[in-house]
Protein backbone atom coordinates (compact mmCIF):
# COMPACT_ATOMS: atom_id res chain seq x y z
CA UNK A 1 -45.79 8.45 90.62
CA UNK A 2 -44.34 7.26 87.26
CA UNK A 3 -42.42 8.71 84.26
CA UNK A 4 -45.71 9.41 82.43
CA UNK A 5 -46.66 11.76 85.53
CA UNK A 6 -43.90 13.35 84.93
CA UNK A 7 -43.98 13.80 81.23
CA UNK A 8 -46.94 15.39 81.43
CA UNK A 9 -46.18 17.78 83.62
CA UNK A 10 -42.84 18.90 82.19
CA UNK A 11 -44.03 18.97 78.56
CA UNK A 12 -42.02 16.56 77.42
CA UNK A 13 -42.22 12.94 75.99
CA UNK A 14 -41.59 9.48 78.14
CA UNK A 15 -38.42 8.70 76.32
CA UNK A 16 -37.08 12.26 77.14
CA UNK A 17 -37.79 11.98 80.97
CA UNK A 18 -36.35 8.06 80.78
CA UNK A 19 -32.93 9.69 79.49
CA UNK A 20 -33.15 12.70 81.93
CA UNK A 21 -33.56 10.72 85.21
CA UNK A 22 -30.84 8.30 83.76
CA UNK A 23 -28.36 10.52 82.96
CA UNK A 24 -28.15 9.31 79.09
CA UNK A 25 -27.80 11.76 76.18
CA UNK A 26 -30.44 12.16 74.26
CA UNK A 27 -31.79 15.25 76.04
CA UNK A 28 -30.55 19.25 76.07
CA UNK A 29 -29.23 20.36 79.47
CA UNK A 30 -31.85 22.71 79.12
CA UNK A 31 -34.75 19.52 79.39
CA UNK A 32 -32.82 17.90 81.48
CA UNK A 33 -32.85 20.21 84.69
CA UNK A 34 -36.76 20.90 83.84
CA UNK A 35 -37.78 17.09 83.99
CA UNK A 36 -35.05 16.74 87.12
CA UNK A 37 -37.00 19.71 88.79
CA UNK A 38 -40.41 18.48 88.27
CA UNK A 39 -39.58 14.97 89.57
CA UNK A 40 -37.89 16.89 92.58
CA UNK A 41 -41.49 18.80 92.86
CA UNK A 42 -43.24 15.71 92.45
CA UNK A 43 -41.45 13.74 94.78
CA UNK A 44 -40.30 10.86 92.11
CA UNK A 45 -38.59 8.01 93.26
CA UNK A 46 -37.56 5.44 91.10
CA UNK A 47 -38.83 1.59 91.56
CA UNK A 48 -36.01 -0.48 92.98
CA UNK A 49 -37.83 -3.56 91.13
CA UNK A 50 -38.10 -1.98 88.18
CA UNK A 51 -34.35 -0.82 88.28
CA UNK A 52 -33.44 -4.17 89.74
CA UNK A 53 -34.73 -6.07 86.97
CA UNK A 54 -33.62 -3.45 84.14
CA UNK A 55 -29.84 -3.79 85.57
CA UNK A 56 -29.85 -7.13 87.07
CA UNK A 57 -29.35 -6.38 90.70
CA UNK A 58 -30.90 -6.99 93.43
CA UNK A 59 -29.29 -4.59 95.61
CA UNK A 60 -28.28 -7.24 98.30
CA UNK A 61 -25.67 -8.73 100.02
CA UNK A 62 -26.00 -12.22 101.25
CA UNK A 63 -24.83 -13.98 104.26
CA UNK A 64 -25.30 -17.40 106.25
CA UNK A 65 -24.03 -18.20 109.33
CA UNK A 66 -24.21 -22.14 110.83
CA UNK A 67 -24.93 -21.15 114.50
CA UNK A 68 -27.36 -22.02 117.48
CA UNK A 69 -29.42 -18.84 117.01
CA UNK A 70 -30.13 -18.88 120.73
CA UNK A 71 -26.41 -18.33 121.34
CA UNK A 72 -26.22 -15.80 118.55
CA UNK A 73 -28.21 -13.71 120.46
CA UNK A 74 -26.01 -13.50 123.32
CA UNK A 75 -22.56 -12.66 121.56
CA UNK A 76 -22.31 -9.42 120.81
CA UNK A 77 -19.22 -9.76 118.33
CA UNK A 78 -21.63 -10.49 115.46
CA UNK A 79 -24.16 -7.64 116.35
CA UNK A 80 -21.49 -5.48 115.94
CA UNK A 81 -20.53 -6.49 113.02
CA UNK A 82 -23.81 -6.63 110.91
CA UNK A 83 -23.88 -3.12 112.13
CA UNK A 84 -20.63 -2.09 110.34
CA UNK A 85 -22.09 -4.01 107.14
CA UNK A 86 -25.30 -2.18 106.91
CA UNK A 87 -23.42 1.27 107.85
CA UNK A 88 -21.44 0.97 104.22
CA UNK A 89 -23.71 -0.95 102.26
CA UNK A 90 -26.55 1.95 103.28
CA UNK A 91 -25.06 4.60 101.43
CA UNK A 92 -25.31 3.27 98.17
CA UNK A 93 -28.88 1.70 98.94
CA UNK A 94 -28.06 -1.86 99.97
CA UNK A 95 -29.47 -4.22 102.20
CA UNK A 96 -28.39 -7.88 104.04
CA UNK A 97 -30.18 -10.71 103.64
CA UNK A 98 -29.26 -13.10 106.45
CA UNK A 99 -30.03 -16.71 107.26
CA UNK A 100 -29.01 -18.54 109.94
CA UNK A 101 -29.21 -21.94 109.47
CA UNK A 102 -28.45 -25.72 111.70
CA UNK A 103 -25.19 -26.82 109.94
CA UNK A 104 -22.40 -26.67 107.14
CA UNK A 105 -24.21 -28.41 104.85
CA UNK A 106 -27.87 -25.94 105.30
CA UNK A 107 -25.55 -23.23 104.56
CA UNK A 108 -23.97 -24.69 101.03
CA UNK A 109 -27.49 -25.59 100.37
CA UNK A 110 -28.57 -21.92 100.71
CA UNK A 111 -25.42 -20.35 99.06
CA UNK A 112 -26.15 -22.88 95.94
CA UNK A 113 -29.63 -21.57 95.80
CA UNK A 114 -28.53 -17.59 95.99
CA UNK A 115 -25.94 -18.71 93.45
CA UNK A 116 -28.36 -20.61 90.96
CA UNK A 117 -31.08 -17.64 91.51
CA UNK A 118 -28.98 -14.35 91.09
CA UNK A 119 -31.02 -13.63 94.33
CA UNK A 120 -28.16 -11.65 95.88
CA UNK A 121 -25.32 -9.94 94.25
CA UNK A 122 -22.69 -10.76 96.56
CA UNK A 123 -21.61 -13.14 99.28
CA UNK A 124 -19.72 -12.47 102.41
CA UNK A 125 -18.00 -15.79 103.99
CA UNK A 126 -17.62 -15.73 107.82
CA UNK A 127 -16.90 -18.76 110.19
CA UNK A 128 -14.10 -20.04 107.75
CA UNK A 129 -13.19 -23.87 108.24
CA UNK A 130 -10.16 -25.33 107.28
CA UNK A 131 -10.46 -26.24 103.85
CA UNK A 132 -13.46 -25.19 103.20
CA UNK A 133 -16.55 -26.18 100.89
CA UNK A 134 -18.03 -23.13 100.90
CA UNK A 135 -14.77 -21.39 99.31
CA UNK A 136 -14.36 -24.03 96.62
CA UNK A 137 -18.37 -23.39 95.89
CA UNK A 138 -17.27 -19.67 95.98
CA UNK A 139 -14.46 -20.57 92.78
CA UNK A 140 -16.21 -22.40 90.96
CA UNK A 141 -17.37 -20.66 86.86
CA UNK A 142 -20.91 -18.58 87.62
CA UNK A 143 -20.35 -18.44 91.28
CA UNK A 144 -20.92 -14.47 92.93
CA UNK A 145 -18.90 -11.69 93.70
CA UNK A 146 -17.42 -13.22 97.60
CA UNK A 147 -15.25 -11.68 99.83
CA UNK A 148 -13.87 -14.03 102.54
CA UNK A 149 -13.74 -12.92 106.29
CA UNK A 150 -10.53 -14.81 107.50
CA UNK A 151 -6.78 -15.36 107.15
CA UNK A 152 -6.28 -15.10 103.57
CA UNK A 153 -3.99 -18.74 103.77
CA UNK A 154 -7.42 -20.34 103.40
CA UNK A 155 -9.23 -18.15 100.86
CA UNK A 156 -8.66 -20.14 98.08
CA UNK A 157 -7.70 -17.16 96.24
CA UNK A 158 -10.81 -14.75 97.01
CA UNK A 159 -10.62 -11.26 98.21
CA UNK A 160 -9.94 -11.48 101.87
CA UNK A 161 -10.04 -9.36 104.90
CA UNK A 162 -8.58 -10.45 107.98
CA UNK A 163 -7.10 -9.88 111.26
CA UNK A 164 -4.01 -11.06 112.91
CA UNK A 165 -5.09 -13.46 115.86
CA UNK A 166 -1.69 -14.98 115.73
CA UNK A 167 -0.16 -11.63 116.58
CA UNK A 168 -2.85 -10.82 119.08
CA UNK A 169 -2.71 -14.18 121.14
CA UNK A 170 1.82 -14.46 121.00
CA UNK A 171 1.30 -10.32 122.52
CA UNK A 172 -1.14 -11.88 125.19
CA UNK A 173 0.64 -14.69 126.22
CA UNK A 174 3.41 -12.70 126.49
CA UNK A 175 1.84 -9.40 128.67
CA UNK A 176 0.85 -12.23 131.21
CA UNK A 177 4.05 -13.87 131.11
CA UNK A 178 5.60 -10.97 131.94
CA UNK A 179 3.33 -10.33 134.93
CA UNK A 180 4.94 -13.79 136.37
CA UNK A 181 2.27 -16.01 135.23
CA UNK A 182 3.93 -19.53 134.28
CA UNK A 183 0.33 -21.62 134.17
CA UNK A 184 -1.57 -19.92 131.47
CA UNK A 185 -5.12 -21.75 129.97
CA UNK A 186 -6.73 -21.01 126.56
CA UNK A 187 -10.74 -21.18 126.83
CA UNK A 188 -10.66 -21.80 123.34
CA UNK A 189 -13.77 -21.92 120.85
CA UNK A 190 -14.89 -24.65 118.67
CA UNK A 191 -12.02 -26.15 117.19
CA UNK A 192 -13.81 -26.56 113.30
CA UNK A 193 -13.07 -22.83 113.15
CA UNK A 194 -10.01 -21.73 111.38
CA UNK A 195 -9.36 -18.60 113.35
CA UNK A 196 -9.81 -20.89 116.21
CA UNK A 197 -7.10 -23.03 114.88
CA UNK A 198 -4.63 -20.21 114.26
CA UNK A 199 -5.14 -19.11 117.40
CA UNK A 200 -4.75 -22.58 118.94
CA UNK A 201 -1.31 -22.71 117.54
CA UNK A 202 0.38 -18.85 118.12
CA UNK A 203 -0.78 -20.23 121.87
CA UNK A 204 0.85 -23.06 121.52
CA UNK A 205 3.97 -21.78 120.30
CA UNK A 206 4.18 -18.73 122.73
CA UNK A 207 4.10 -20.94 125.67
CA UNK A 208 6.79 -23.08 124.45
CA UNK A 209 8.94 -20.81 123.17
CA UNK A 210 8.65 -18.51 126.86
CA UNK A 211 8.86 -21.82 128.58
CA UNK A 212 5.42 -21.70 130.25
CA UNK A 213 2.97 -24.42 130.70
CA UNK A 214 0.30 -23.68 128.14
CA UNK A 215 -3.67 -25.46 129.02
CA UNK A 216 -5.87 -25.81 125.94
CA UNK A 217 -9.84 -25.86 127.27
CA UNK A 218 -12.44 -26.40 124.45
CA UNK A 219 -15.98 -24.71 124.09
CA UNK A 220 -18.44 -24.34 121.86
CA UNK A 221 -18.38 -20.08 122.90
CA UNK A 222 -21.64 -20.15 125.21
CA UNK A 223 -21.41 -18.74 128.20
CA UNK A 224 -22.68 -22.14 130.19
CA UNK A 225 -19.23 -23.67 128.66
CA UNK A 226 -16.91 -20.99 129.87
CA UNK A 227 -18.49 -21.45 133.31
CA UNK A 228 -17.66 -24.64 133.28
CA UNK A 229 -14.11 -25.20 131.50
CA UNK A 230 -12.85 -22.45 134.37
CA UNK A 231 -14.67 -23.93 137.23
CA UNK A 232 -12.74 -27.62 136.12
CA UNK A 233 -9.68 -25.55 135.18
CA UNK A 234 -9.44 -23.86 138.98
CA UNK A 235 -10.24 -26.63 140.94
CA UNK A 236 -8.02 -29.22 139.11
CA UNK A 237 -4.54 -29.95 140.61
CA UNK A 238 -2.51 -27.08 139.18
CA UNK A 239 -4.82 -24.47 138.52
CA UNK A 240 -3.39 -21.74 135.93
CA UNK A 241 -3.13 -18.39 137.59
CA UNK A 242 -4.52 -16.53 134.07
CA UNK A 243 -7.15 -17.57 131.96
CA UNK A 244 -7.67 -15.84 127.72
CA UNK A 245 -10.77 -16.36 126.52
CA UNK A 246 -12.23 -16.73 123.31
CA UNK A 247 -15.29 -14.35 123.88
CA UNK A 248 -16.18 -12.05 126.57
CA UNK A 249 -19.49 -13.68 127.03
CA UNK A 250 -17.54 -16.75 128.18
CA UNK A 251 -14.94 -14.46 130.19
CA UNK A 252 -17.52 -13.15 132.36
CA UNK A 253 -19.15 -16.29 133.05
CA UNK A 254 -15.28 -17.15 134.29
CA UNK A 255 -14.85 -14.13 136.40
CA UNK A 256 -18.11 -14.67 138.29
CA UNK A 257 -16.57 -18.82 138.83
CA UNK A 258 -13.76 -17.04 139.68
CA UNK A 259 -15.49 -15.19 142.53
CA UNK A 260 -17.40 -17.85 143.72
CA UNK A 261 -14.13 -19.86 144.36
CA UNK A 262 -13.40 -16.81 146.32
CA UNK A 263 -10.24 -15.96 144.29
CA UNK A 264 -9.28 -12.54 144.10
CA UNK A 265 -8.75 -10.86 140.28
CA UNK A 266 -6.36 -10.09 139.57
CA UNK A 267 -4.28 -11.06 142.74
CA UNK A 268 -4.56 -14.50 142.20
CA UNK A 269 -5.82 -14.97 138.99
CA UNK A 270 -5.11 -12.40 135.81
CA UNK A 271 -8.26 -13.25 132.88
CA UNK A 272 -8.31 -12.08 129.20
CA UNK A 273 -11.39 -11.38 127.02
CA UNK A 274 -11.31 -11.51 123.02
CA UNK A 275 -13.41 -9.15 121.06
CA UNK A 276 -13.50 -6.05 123.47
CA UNK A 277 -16.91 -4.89 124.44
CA UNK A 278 -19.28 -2.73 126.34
CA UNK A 279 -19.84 -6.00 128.75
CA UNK A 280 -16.06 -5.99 129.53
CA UNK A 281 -16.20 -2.60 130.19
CA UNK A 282 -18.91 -2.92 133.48
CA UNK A 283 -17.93 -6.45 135.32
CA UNK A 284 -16.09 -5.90 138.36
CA UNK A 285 -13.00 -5.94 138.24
CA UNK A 286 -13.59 -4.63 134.70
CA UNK A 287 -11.75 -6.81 131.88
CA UNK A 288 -9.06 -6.81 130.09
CA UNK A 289 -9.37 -7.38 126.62
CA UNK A 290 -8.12 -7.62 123.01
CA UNK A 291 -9.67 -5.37 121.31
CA UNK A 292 -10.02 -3.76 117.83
CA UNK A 293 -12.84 -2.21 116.11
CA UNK A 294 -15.46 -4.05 114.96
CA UNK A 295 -18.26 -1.58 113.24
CA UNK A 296 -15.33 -0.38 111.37
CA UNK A 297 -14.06 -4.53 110.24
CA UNK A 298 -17.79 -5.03 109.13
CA UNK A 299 -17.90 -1.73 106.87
CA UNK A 300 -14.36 -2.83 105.42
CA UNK A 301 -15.36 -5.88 104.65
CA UNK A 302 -18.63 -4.54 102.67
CA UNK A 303 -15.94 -2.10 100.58
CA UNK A 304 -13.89 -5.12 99.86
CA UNK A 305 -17.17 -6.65 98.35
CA UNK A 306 -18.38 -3.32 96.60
CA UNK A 307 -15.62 -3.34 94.95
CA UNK A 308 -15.22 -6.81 94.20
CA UNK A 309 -18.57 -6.57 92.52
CA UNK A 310 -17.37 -3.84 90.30
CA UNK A 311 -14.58 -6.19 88.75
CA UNK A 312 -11.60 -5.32 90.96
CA UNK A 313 -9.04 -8.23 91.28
CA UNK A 314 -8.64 -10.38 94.27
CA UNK A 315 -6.61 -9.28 97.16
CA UNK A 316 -5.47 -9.92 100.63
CA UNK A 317 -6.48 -7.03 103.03
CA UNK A 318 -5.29 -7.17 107.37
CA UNK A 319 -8.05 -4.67 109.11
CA UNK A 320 -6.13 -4.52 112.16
CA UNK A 321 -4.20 -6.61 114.24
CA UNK A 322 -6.11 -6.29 118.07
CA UNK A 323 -4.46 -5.43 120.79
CA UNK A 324 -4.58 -5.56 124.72
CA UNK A 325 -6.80 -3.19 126.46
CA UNK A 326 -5.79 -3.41 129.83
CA UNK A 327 -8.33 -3.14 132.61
CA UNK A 328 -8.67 -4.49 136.12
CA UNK A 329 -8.47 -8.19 135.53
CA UNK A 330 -4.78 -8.44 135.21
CA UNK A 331 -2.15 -7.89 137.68
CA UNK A 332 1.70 -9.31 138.65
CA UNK A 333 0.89 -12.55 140.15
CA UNK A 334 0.39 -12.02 144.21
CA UNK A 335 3.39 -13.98 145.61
C-alpha cells in the first residue's frame, strides 16, 4: 500500500496525501480527513525505512553489556530490566538493539561503530566502571544522545539515573546489627564495578562506625561463586552469623551451603539478597531482600533518554533508594 494507492482512491494528488498523513499545511481540513479516512479504509501504514531515512532515525536504542552470556542468563536483575526499557520505548515505536560482547574494550569497539554509523539514536550505559572510557567516548563532539545508569559522581556530566546503594547497604548493616549480629560478611560482586565499589565502602563504613567486624568476600556474581565464598566464609575460624549478598542468584546458592552445614536460618545465621525477586520469594526460609522496582528503573531510564534525545539538558535523577523486604532469612541471633 503506498501514497499513490491512496491518491487514487481519494481523488486527490500525491503531494496532497504526503501533507495529509504528515500533518503539514498545504491541505483543507476538508481533504485532510478524506485522505486520513481512506488510508484508515485501506489499512495504510507508513514505511519505518522510508520515515527513518526521511528524518534520520532509526527508531532504536542501543545497548552493550561486557558479560559471560551464560551467566546473563541466570540473573534475573537484567531481564527485568530490558523489560522496563521495551515497556516505554514501545509506545512511541522503539526497539533495543543489544549486544553482548567478551570485554571493555568489544564494547567501546561497538559503541564507536553505532557512533560513527548513526545506527542507533541513543545509548544507554550500564555496568559503570570507575572512570570510565565509555563515558569519556560518550562526551566527546558527534557522540549520541546517552543516559548513564549509575551514581551520577561518575557520569562525567551525562544525564544520569541512579539508585542509592550506599543508603541501602548502611540500612542493612544496620537492621542486622540490630538483631545482635556483630560478624557480618559482604558477598560482594566484581570489584571493576562502580556500584560495587560504592557499595564496598557504605559497608565498610557501617561496620566501623557500629563497631562490628565487617568480612569483604569477592565474586564475579555466579551462583558457583556464592556457593563457594559462604561455604569458606562458614567453615573458617569465626564464621559471621549474617551474610548480604550481591545478587539473589548467589544468595540462594548460600542458603542451600547454609543447609548443608546444617545451620539453621535464621537462628544461627540471618542472609540478605540484593535486587528482590520472584526466586527470593520461594526458597525456604524465603529471603530477605533489598528490594526496589526494577520494570519501573528500566522504563525511567528510557524517559531520561527520550528526552535527552529531544535536546533536554543533562541532569542527575535517584529512581529509588531500595529498601529491606524482610522475609524468613533474618532473625535476632539465637543465643
Amino acid at each position: 500500500m503506498t501514497i499513490n494507492d491512496i491518491a487514487a482512491r481519494a481523488g486527490v494528488s500525491i503531494s496532497a496525501v504526503s501533507f495529509a498523513l504528515n500533518g503539514r499545511k498545504g491541505v483543507s481540513d476538508q481533504t485532510r480527513a478524506r485522505v486520513l479516512q481512506v488510508a484508515d479504509e485501506m489499512g495504510w501504514a507508513p514505511s519505518s525505512a522510508a520515515r527513518s531515512l526521511a528524518e534520520a532515525k532509526t527508531e532504536t536504542f542501543g545497548l552493550v553489556l561486557a558479560r559471560d552470556p551464560h551467566n546473563l542468563g541466570v540473573e534475573s536483575f537484567y531481564m527485568r530490566f530490558f523489560a522496563g526499557l521495551e515497556l516505554e520505548m514501545s509506545i512511541r515505536g522503539y526497539g533495543l538493539l543489544l549486544q553482548v560482547v567478551p570485554s571493555v574494550e568489544a564494547e567501546l569497539a561497538k559503541l564507536a561503530k553505532w557512533r560513527n554509523s548513526r545506527s542507533v539514536d541513543g545509548i544507554i550505559l550500564v555496568d559503570l566502571h570507575v572512570e570510565d572510557p565509555r563515558v569519556a567516548l560518550a562526551t566527546q563532539p558527534g557522540a549520541l544522545p546517552t543516559v548513564v545508569v549509575g551514581d551520577p559522581s561518575l557520569a562525567g556530566g551525562l544525564t544520569s539515573v541512579w539508585t542509592d546503594d550506599a543508603e541501602s547497604m548502611r540500612s542493612a548493616v544496620r537492621y542486622l546489627a540490630d538483631l545482635g549480629h556483630r560478624r557480618i560478611a559482604r558477598v560482594a560482586g566484581l570489584a571493576a564495578l562502580a556500584h560495587t565499589s560504592i557499595r564496598d565502602a557504605a559497608f565498610a563504613d557501617e561496620t566501623r562506625a557500629l563497631g562490628i567486624h565487617g568480612e569483604l568476600v569477592r565474586t564475579d556474581y555466579t551462583p558457583q561463586q556464592g556457593a563457594e565464598c559462604t561455604r569458606a566464609a562458614l567453615t573458617g575460624a569465626e564464621p559471621p552469623t549474617a551474610l548480604i549478598y550481591d545478587n539473589d542468584v548467589m544468595a540462594m546458592a548460600g542458603l542451600t551451603v547454609a543447609h548443608e552445614l546444617g545451620l539453621d536460618v535464621p537462628g544461627d545465621l540471618s542472609m540478605i539478597a540484593w535486587d528482590d525477586s520472584v526466586l527470593c520469594e520461594h526458597t525456604l526460609p524465603s529471603l530477605t531482600a533489598l528490594s526496589h522496582d526494577v520494570v519501573a528503573f528500566g522504563s525511567h531510564v528510557a524517559r531520561r533518554l527520550f528526552a535527552v534525545v529531544d535536546g533536554a539538558e543533562p541532569g542527575a535523577f535517584l529512581d529509588s533508594t531500595p529498601s529491606l523486604r524482610v522475609r524468613g532469612s533474618t532473625g535476632p541471633l539465637r543465643g
